[in-house]
C-alpha atoms as a PDB file:
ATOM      1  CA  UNK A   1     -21.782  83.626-238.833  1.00  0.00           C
ATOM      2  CA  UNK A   2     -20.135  81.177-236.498  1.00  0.00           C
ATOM      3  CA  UNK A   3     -17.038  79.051-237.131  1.00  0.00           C
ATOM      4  CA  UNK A   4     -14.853  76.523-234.869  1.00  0.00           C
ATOM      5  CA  UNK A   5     -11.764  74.618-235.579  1.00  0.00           C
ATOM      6  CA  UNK A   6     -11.500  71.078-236.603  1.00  0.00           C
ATOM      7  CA  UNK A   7      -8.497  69.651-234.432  1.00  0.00           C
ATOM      8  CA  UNK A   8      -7.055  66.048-235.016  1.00  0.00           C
ATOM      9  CA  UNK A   9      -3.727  65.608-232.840  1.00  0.00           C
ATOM     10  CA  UNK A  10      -3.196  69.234-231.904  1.00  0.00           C
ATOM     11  CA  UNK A  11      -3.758  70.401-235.513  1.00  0.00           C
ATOM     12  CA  UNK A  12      -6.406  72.111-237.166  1.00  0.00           C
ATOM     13  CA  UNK A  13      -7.950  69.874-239.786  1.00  0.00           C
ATOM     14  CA  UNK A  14     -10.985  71.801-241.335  1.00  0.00           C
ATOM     15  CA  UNK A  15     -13.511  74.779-240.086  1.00  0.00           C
ATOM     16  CA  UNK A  16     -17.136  74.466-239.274  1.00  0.00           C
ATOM     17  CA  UNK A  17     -19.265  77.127-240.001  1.00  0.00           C
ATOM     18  CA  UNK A  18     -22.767  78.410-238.818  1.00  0.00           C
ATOM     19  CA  UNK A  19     -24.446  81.044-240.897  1.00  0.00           C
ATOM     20  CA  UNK A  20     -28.028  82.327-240.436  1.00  0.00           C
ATOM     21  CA  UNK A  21     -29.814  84.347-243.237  1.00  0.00           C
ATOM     22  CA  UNK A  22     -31.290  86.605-240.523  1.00  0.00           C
ATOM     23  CA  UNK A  23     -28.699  88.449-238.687  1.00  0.00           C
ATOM     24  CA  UNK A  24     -28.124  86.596-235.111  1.00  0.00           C
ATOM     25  CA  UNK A  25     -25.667  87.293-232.228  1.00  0.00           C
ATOM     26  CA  UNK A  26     -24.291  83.860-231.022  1.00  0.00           C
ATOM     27  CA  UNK A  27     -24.911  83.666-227.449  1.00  0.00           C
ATOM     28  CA  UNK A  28     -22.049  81.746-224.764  1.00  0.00           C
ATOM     29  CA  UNK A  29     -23.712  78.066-225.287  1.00  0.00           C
ATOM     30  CA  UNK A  30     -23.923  78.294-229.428  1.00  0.00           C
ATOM     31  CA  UNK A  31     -20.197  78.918-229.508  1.00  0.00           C
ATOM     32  CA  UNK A  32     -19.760  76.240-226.789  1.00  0.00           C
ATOM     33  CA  UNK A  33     -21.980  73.391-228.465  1.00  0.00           C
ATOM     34  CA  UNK A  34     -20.260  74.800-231.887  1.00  0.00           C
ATOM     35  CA  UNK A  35     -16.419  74.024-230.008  1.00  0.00           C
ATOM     36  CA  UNK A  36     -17.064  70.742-229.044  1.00  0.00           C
ATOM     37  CA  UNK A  37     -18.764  69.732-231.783  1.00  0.00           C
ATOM     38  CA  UNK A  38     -15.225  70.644-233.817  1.00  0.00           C
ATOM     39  CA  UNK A  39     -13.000  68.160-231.195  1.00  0.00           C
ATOM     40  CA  UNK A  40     -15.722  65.501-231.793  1.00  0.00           C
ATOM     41  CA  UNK A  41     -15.660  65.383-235.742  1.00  0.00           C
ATOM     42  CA  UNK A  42     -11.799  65.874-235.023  1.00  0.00           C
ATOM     43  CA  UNK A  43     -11.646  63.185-232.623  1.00  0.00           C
ATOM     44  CA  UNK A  44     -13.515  60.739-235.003  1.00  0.00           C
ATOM     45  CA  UNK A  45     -11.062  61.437-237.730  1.00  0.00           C
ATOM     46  CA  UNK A  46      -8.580  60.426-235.894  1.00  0.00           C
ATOM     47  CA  UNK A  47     -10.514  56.804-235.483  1.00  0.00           C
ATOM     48  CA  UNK A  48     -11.697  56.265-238.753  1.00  0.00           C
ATOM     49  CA  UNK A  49      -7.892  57.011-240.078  1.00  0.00           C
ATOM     50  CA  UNK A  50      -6.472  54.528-236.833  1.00  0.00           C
ATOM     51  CA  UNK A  51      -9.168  51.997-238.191  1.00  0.00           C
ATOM     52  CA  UNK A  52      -7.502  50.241-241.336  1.00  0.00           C
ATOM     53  CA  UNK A  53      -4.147  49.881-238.729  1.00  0.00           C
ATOM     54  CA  UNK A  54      -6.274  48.558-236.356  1.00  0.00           C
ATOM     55  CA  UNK A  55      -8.414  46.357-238.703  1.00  0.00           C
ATOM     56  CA  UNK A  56      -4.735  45.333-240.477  1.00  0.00           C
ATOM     57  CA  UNK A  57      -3.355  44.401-236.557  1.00  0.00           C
ATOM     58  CA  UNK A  58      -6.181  42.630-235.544  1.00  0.00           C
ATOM     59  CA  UNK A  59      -6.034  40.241-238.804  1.00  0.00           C
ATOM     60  CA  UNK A  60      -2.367  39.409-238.002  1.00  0.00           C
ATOM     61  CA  UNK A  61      -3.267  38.587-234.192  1.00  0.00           C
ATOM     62  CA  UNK A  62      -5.592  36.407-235.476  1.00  0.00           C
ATOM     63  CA  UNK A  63      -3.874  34.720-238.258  1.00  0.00           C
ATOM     64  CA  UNK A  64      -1.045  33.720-235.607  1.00  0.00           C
ATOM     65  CA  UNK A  65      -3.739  32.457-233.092  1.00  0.00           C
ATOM     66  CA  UNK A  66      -5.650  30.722-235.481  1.00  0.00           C
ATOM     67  CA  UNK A  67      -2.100  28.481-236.438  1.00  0.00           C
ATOM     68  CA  UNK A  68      -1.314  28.037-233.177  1.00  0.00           C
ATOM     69  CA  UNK A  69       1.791  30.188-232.712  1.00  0.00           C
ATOM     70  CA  UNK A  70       2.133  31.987-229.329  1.00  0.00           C
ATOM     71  CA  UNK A  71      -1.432  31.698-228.852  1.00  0.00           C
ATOM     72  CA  UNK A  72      -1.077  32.882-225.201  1.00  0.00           C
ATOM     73  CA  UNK A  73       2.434  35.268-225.277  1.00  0.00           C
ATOM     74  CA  UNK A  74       2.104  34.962-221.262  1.00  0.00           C
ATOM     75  CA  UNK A  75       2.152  30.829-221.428  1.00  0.00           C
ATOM     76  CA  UNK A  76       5.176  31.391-223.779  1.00  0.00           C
ATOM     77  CA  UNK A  77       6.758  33.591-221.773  1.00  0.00           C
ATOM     78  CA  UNK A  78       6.376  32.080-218.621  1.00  0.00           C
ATOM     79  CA  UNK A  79       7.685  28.283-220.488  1.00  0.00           C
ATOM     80  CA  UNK A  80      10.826  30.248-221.493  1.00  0.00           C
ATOM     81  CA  UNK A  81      11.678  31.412-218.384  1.00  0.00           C
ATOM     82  CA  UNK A  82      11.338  27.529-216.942  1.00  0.00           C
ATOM     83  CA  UNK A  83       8.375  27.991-214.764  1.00  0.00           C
END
């Protein structure tokens, strides 16, 4: 059998494994395709545990747009210093 790490953010995460019920030498591109399968799945846990932060930051920017507080931080900034 075959098996590849699962990294998220320079850690291993999980395993993903390959068997075959015939016996089967991996070849160069089955280990390859195996590899960067593992940093995908790793790189979409990553996202789907950002998402909630994201999903959390984009309510508040809207909530403070919607009632009209520094709607446009450069406008705000730019009032504050006088020009």
């Amino acid at each position: 059998f075959l098996s590849a790490p699962v990294i998220a953010r320079n850690r291993v995460v999980g395993v993903i494994n390959v068997q075959h019920r015939m016996p089967h030498r991996h070849t160069g591109a089955e280990m390859e395709l195996l590899t960067t399968v593992g940093e995908q799945v790793g790189c979409l846990l990553v996202v789907a545990r950002m998402s909630p932060d994201l999903i959390e930051q984009a309510n508040h920017v809207e909530l403070v747009t919607s009632h009209g507080h520094i709607a446009r931080p450069d406008e705000a900034l730019s009032e504050t210093a006088g020009g």
